[in-house]
C-alpha atoms as a PDB file:
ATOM      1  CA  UNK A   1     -14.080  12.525   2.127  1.00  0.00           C
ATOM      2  CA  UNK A   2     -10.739  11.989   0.229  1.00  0.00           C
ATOM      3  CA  UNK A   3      -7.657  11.944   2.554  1.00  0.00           C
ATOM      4  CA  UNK A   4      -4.462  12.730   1.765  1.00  0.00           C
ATOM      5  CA  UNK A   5      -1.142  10.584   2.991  1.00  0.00           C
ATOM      6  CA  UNK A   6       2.233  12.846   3.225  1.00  0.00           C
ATOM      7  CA  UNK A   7       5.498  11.485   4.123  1.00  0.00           C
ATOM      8  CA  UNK A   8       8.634  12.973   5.087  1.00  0.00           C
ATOM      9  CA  UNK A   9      11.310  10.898   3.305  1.00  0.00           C
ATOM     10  CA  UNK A  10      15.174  10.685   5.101  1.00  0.00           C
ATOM     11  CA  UNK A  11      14.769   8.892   8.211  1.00  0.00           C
ATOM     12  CA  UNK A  12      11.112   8.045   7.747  1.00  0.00           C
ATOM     13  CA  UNK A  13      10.056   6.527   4.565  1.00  0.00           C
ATOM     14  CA  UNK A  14      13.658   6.118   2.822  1.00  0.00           C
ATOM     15  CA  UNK A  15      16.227   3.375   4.447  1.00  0.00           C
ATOM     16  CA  UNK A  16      19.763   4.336   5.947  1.00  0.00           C
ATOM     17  CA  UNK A  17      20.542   3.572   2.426  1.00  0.00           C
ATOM     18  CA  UNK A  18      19.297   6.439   1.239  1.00  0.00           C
ATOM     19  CA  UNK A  19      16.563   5.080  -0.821  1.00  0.00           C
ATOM     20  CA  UNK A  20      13.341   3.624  -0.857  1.00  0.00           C
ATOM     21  CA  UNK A  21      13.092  -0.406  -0.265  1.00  0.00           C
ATOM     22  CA  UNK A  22      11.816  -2.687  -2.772  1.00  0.00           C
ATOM     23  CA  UNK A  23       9.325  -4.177  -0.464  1.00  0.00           C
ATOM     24  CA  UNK A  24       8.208  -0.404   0.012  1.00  0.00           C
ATOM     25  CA  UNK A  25       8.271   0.800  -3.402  1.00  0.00           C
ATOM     26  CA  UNK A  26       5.812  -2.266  -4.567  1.00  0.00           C
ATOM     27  CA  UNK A  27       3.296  -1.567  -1.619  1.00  0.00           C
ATOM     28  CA  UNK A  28       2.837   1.442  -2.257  1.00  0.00           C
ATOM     29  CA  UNK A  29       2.685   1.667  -5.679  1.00  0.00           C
ATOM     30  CA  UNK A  30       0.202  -1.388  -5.393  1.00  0.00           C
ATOM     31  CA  UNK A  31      -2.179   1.133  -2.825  1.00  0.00           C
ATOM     32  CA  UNK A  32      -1.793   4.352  -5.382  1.00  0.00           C
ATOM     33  CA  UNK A  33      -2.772   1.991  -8.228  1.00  0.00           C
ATOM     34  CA  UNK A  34      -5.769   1.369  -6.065  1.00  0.00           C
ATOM     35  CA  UNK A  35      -6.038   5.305  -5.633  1.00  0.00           C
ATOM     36  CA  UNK A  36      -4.452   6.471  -2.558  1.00  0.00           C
ATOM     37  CA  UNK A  37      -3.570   9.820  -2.505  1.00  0.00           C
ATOM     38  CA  UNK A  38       0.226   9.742  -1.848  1.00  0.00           C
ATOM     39  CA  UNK A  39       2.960  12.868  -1.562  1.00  0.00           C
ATOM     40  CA  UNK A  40       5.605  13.596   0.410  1.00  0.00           C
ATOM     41  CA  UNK A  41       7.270  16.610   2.156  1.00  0.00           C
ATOM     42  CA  UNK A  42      11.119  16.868   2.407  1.00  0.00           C
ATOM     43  CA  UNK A  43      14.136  19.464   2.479  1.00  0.00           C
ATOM     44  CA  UNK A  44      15.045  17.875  -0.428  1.00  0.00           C
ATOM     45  CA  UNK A  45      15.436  18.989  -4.358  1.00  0.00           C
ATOM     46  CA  UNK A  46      12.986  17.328  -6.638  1.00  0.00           C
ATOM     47  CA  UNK A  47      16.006  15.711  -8.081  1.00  0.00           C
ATOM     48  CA  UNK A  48      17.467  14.683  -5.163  1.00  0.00           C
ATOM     49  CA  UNK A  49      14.067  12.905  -3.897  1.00  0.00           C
ATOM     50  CA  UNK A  50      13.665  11.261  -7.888  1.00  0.00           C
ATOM     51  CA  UNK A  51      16.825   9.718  -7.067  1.00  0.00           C
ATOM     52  CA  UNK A  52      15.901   8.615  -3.811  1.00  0.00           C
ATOM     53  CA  UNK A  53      12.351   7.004  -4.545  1.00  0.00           C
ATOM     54  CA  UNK A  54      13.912   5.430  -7.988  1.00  0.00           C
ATOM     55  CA  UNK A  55      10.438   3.790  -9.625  1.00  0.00           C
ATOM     56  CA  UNK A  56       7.888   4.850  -7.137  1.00  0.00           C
ATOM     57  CA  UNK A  57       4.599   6.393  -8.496  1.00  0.00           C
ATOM     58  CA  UNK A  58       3.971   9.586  -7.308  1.00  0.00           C
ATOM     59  CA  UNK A  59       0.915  11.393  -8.860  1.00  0.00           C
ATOM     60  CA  UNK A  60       0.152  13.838  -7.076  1.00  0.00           C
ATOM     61  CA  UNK A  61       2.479  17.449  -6.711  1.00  0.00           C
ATOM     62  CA  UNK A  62       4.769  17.093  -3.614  1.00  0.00           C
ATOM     63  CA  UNK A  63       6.772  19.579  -1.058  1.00  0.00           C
ATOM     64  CA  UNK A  64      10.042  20.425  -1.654  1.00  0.00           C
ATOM     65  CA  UNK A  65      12.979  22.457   0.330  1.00  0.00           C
ATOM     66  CA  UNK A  66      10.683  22.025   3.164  1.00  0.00           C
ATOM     67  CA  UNK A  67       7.716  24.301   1.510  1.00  0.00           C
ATOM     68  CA  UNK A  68       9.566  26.287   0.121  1.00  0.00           C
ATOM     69  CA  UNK A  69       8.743  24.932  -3.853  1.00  0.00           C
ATOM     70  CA  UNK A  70       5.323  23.331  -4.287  1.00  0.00           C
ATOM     71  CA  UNK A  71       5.824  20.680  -7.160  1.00  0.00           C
ATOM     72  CA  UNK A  72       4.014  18.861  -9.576  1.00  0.00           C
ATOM     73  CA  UNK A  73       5.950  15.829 -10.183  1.00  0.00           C
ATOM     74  CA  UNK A  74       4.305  14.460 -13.233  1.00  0.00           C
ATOM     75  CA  UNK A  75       4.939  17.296 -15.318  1.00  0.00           C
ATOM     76  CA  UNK A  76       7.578  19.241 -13.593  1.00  0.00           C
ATOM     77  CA  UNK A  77       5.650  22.974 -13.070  1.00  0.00           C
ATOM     78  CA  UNK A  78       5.987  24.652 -10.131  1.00  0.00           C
ATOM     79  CA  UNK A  79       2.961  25.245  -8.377  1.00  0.00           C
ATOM     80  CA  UNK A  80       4.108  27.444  -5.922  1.00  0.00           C
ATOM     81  CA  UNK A  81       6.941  29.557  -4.243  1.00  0.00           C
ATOM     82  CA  UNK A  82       8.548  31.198  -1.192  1.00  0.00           C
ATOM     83  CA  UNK A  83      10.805  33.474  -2.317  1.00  0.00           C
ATOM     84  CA  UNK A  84      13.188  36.043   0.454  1.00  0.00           C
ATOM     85  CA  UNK A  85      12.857  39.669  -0.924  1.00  0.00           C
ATOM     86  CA  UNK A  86      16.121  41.313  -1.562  1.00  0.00           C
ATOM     87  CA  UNK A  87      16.642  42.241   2.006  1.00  0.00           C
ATOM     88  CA  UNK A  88      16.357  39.838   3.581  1.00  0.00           C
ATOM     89  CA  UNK A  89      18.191  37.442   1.364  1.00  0.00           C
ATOM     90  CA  UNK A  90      20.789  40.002   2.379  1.00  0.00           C
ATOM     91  CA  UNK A  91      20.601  39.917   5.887  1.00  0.00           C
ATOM     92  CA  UNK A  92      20.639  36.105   6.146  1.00  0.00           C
ATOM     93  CA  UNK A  93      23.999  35.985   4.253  1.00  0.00           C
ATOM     94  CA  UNK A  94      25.507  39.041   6.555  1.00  0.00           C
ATOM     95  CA  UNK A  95      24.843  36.728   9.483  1.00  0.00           C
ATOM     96  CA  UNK A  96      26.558  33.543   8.046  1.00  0.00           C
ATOM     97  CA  UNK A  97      29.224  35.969   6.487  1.00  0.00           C
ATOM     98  CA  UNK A  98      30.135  37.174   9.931  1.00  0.00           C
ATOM     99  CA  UNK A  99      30.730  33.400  11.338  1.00  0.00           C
ATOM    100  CA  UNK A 100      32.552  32.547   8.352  1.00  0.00           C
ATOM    101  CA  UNK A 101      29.834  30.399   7.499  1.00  0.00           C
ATOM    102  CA  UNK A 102      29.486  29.742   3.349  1.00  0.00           C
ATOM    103  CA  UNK A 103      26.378  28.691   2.784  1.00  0.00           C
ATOM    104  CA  UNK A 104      24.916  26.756  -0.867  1.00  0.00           C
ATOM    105  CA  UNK A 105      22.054  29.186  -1.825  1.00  0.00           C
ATOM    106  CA  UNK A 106      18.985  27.770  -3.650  1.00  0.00           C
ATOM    107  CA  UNK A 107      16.937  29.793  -6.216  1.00  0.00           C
ATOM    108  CA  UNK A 108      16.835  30.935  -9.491  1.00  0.00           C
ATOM    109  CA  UNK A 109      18.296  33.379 -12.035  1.00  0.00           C
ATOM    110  CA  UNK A 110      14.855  32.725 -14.156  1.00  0.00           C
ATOM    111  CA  UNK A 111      11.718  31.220 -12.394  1.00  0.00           C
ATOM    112  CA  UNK A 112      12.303  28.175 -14.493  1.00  0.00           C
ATOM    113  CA  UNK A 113      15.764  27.345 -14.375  1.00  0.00           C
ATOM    114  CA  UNK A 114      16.480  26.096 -11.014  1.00  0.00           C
ATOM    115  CA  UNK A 115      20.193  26.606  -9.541  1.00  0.00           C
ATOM    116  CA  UNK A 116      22.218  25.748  -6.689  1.00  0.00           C
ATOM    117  CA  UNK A 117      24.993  29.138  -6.261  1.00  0.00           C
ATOM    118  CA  UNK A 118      28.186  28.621  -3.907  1.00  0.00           C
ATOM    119  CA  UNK A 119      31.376  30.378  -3.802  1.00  0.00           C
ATOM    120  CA  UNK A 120      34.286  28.909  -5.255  1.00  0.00           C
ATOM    121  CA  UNK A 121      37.332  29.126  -3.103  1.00  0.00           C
ATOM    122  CA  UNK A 122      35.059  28.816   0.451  1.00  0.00           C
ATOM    123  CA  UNK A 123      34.348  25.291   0.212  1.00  0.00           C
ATOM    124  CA  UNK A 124      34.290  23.228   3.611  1.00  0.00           C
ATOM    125  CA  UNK A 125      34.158  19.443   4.239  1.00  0.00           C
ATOM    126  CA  UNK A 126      30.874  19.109   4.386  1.00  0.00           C
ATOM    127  CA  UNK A 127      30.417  21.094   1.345  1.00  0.00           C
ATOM    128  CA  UNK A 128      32.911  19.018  -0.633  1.00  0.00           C
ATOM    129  CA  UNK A 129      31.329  15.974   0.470  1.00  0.00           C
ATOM    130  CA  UNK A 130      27.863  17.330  -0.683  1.00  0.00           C
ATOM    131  CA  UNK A 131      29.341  18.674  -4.089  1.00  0.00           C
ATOM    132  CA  UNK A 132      30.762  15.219  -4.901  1.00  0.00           C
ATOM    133  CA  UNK A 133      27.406  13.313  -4.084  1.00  0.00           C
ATOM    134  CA  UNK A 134      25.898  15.650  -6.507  1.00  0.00           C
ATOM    135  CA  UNK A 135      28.025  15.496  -9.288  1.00  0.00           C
ATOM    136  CA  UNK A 136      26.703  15.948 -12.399  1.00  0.00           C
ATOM    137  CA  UNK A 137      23.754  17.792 -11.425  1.00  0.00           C
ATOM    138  CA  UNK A 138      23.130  20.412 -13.734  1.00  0.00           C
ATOM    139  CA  UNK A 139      21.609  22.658 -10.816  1.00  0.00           C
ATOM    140  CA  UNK A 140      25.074  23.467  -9.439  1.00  0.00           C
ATOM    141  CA  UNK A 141      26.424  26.750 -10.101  1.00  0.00           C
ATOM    142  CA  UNK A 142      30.178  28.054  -8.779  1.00  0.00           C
ATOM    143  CA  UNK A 143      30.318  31.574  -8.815  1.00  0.00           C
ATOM    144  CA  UNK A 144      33.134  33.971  -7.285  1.00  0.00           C
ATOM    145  CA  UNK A 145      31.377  37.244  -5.810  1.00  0.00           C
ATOM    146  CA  UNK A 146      28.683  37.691  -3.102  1.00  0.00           C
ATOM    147  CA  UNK A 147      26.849  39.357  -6.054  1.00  0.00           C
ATOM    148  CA  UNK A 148      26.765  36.527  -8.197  1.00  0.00           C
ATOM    149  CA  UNK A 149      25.874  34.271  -4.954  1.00  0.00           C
ATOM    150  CA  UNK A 150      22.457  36.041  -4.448  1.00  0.00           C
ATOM    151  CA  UNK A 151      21.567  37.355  -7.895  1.00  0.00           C
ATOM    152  CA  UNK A 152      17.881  36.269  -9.015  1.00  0.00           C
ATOM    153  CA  UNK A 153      15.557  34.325  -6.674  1.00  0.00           C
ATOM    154  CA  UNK A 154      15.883  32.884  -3.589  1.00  0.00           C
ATOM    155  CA  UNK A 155      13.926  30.212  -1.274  1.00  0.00           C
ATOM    156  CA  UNK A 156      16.465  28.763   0.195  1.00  0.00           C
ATOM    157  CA  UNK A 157      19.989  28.836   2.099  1.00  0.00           C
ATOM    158  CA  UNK A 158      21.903  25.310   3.392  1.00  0.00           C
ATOM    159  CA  UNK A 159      24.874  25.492   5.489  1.00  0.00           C
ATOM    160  CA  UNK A 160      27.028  22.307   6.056  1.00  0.00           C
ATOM    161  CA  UNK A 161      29.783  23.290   9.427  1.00  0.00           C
ATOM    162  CA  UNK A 162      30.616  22.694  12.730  1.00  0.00           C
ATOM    163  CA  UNK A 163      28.223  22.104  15.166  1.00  0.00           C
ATOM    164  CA  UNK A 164      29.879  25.112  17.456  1.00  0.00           C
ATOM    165  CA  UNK A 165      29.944  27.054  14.303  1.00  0.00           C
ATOM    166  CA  UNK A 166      26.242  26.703  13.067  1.00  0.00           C
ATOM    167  CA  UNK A 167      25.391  27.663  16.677  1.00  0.00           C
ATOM    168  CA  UNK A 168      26.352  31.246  16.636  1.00  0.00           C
ATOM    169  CA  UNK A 169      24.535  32.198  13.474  1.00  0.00           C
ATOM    170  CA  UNK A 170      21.260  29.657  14.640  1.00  0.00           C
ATOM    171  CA  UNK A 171      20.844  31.345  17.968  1.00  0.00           C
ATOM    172  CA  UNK A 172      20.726  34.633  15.768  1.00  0.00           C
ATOM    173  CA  UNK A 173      18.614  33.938  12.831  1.00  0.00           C
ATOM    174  CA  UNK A 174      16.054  31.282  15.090  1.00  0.00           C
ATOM    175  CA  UNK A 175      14.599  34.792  16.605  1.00  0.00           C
ATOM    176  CA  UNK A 176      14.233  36.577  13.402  1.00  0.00           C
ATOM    177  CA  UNK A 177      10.200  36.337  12.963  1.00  0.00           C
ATOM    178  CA  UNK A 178      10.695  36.721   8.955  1.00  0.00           C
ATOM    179  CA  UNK A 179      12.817  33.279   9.061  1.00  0.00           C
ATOM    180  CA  UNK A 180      12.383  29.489   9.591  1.00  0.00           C
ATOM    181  CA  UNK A 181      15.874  28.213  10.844  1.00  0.00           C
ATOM    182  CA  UNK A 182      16.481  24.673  11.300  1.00  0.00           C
ATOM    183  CA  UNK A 183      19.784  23.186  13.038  1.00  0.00           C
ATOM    184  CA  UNK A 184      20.216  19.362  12.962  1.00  0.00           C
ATOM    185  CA  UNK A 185      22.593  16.878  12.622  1.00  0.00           C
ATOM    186  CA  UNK A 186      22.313  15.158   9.175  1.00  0.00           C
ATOM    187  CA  UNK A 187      20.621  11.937   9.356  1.00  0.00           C
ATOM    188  CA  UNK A 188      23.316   9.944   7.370  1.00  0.00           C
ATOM    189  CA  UNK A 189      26.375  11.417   8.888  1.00  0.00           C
ATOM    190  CA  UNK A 190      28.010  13.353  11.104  1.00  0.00           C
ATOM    191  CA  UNK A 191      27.911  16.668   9.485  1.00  0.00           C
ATOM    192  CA  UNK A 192      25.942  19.230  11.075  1.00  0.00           C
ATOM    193  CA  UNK A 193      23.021  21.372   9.185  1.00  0.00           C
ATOM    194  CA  UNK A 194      21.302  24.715   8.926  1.00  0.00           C
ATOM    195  CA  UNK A 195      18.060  25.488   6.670  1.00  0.00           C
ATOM    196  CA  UNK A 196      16.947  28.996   6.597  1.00  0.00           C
ATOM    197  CA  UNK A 197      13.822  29.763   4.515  1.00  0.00           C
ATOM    198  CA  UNK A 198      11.217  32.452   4.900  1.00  0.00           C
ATOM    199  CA  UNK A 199       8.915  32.283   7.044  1.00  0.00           C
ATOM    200  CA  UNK A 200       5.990  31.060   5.019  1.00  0.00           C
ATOM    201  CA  UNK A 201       8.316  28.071   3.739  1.00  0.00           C
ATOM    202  CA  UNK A 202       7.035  25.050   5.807  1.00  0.00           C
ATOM    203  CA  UNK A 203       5.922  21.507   5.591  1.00  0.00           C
ATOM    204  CA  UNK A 204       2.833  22.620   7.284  1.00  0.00           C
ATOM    205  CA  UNK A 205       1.657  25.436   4.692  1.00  0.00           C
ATOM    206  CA  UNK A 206       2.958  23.254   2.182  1.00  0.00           C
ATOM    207  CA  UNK A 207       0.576  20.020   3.048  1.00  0.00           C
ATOM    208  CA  UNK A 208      -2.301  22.735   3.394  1.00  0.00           C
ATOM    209  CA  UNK A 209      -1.632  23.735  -0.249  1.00  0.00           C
ATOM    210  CA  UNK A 210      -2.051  20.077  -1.497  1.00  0.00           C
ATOM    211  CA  UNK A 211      -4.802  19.137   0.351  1.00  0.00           C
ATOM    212  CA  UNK A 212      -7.303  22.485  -0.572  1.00  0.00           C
ATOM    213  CA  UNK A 213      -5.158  21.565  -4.410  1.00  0.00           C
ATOM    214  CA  UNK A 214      -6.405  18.505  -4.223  1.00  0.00           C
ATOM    215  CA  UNK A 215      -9.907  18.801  -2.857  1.00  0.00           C
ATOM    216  CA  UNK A 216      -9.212  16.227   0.714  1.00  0.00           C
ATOM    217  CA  UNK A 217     -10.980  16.359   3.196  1.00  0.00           C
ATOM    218  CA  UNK A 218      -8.320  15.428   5.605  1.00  0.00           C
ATOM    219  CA  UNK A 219      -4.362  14.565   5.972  1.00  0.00           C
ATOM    220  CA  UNK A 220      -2.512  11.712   7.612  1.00  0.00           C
ATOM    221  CA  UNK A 221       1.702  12.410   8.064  1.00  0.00           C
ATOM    222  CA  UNK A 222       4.682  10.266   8.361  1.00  0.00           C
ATOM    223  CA  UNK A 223       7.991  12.490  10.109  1.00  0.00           C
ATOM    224  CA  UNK A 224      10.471  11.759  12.392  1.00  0.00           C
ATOM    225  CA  UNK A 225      12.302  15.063  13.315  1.00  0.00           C
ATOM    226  CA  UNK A 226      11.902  19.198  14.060  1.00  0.00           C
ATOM    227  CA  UNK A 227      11.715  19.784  10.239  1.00  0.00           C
ATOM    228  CA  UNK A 228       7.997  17.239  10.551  1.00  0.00           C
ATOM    229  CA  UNK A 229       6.683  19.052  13.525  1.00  0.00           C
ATOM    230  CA  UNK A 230       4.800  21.877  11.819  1.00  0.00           C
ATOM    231  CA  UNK A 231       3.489  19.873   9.524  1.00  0.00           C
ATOM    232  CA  UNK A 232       2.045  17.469  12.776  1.00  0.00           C
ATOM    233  CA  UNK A 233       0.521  20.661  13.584  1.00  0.00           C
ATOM    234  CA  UNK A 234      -1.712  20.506  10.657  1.00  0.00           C
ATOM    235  CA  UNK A 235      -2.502  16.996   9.885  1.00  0.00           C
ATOM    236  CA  UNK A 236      -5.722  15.099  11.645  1.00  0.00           C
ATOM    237  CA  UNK A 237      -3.535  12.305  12.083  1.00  0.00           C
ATOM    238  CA  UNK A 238      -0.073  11.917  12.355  1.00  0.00           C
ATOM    239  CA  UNK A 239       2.960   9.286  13.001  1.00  0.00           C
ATOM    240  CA  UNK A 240       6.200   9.060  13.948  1.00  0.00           C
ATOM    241  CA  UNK A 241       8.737   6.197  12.972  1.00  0.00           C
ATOM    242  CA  UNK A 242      10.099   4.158  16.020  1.00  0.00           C
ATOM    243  CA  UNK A 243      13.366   5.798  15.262  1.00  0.00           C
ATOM    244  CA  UNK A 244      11.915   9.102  15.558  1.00  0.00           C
ATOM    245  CA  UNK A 245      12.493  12.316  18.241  1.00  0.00           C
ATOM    246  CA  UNK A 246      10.779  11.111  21.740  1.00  0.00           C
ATOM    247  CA  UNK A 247       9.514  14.896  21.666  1.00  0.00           C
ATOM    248  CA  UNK A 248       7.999  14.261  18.279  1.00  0.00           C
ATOM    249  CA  UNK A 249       6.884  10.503  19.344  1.00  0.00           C
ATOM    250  CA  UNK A 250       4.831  12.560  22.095  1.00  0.00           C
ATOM    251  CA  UNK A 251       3.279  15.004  19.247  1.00  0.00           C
ATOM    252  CA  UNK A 252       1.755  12.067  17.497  1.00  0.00           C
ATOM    253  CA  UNK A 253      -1.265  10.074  16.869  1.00  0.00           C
ATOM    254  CA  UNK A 254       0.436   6.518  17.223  1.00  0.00           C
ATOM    255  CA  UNK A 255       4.184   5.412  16.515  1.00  0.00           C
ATOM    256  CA  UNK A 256       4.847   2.863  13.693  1.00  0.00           C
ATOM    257  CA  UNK A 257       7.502   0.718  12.503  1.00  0.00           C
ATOM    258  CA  UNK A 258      10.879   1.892  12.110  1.00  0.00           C
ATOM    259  CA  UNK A 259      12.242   3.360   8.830  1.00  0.00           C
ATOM    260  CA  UNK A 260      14.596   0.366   8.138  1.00  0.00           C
ATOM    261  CA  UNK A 261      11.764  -1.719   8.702  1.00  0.00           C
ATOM    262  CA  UNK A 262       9.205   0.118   5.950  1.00  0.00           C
ATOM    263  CA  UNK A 263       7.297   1.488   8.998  1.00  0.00           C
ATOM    264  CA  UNK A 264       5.383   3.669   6.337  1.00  0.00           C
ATOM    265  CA  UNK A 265       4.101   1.647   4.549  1.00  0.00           C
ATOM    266  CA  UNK A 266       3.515  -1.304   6.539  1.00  0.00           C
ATOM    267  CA  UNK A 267       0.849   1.240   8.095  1.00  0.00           C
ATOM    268  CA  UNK A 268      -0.669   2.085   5.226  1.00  0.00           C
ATOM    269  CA  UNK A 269      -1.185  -1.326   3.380  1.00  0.00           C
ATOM    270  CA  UNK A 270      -2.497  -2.411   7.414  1.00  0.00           C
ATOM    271  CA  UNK A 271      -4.582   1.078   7.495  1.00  0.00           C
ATOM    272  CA  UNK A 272      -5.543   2.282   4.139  1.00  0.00           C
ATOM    273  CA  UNK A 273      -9.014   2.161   3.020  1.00  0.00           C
ATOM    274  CA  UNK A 274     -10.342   2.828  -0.886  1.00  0.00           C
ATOM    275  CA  UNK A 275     -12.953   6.271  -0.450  1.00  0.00           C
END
C-alpha cells in the first residue's frame, strides 16, 4: 500500500527565511530518489512555492491556493480547478467593496494564462509590500474598473488590511456555506490576511485528489495552522510542527520538530519506509 507524504510549506516545512534549508532540501530529495511519494499543499502560487523550495524534487502534482488549482509540477498542466461562478465572484467583492477592502483576485482571462488582477489607485501597505516582493512576476495584472477586476475565471480572492478591517467582512463571508474564508495573521509579518475560495477549494479535497491520482493507499500531513486543519481531517496520520496552533497540536497524530529545525523532514528520514 503506497502512502502519500503532503506538507504544508510556510511555517512548517519552509524556514522563517522563507525557503527551504539545505539540510532539508538534500534529505528529502535523497528519500524521493529512493521513491517516496512527496507533495505539498499551500495557499501559495506555483511560482511562489518554485521560489521557495529552490532545487527540491518534486514529482508528483501538488496543491495550490489552498485546493483551489491541482498542479502537476513537472510539466506545468493543471489538473484541476475551483472556479466561483459569476455570482458569486460578485457577491464576495460587494462584501469587501463595502469595507473598503481591495482585494488581489486570482484567476484567469484564458484557462491557461494564469493572472493576478488588482486595482490600480486602491493599493494598501500590505498590498504594496506584496507587489514589490513579487516584482517581475508576469502573473500580475493592474487594471482600473471592477469589470476588468473580475473578468474571466476566478478561484481565488487575497486581502492584505487591518486586522479590525478584515474582521467585518470575515464575520460576514465565514457564514456563507458557498465560501471557505480564512483570517490569519501572516506568518512572516505583521500584516493581517483573508483567503476566500469556494467552497470545494481545500487542502483536504485537494490531498484526496492526489492520493485516488496517484493510486495510495493512505496519506501522512505536515501543517501548522487553520488553513492545515481540513486537510488533518483527511489524512490517516498527521503532524504538527512544535511551532504549530496548540488547537491543531491537539488534532494530531504526534508533534515533531520545529520548522526552523527541519521538523519535516527529520521525521521522515527517522520514519519513512521504501513500499
Amino acid at each position: 500500500m503506497k502512502t502519500l507524504y503532503v506538507t504544508d510549506l510556510d511555517g512548517t516545512l519552509l524556514t522563517s527565511r522563507e525557503c527551504v534549508s539545505d539540510y532539508s532540501r538534500e534529505k528529502l530529495n535523497g528519500l524521493t530518489d529512493r521513491g517516496m511519494i512527496l507533495s505539498f499543499a499551500t495557499a501559495r502560487s506555483a511560482l511562489s512555492a518554485r521560489l521557495a523550495l529552490g532545487g527540491l524534487n518534486i514529482r508528483t502534482p501538488v496543491v495550490l491556493y489552498n485546493g483551489g488549482l491541482i498542479y502537476n509540477y513537472e510539466t506545468g498542466e493543471t489538473l484541476r480547478s475551483v472556479l466561483f461562478s459569476d455570482e458569486e465572484k460578485r457577491y464576495v467583492y460587494s462584501v469587501l467593496k463595502e469595507f473598503n477592502i481591495p482585494p488581489f483576485v486570482f484567476g484567469a482571462r484564458e484557462r491557461t494564462r494564469e493572472r493576478i488582477a488588482y486595482m490600480v489607485g486602491r493599493e494598501n501597505y500590505g498590498i504594496e509590500r506584496y507587489l514589490y516582493r513579487r516584482r517581475g512576476d508576469v502573473r500580475l495584472d493592474p487594471v482600473h474598473t471592477e469589470e476588468e477586476l473580475l473578468e474571466g475565471y476566478i478561484f481565488y480572492f487575497k486581502c492584505i488590511c487591518p486586522r479590525e478591517q478584515l474582521e467585518k467582512a470575515w464575520d460576514i463571508l465565514k457564514y456563507d456555506e458557498r465560501f471557505i474564508c480564512i483570517f490569519h495573521q501572516e506568518v512572516y509579518q505583521n500584516d493581517f490576511w483573508m483567503e476566500v475560495s469556494p467552497r470545494e477549494a481545500t487542502k483536504a479535497n485537494g490531498v484526496k485528489f492526489l492520493r485516488d491520482y496517484l493510486g495510495c493507499g493512505r496519506a501522512v500531513c505536515f501543517g501548522d495552522t487553520s488553513n492545515d486543519s481540513d486537510m488533518f481531517d483527511v489524512c490517516e496520520e498527521k503532524y504538527a510542527v512544535m511551532n504549530a496552533d496548540s488547537w491543531l497540536k491537539e488534532k494530531a497524530t504526534g508533534v515533531i520538530g520545529y520548522c526552523e529545525e527541519d521538523g519535516v523532514a527529520k521525521w521522515l528520514e527517522e520514519n519513512y519506509r521504501e513500499e
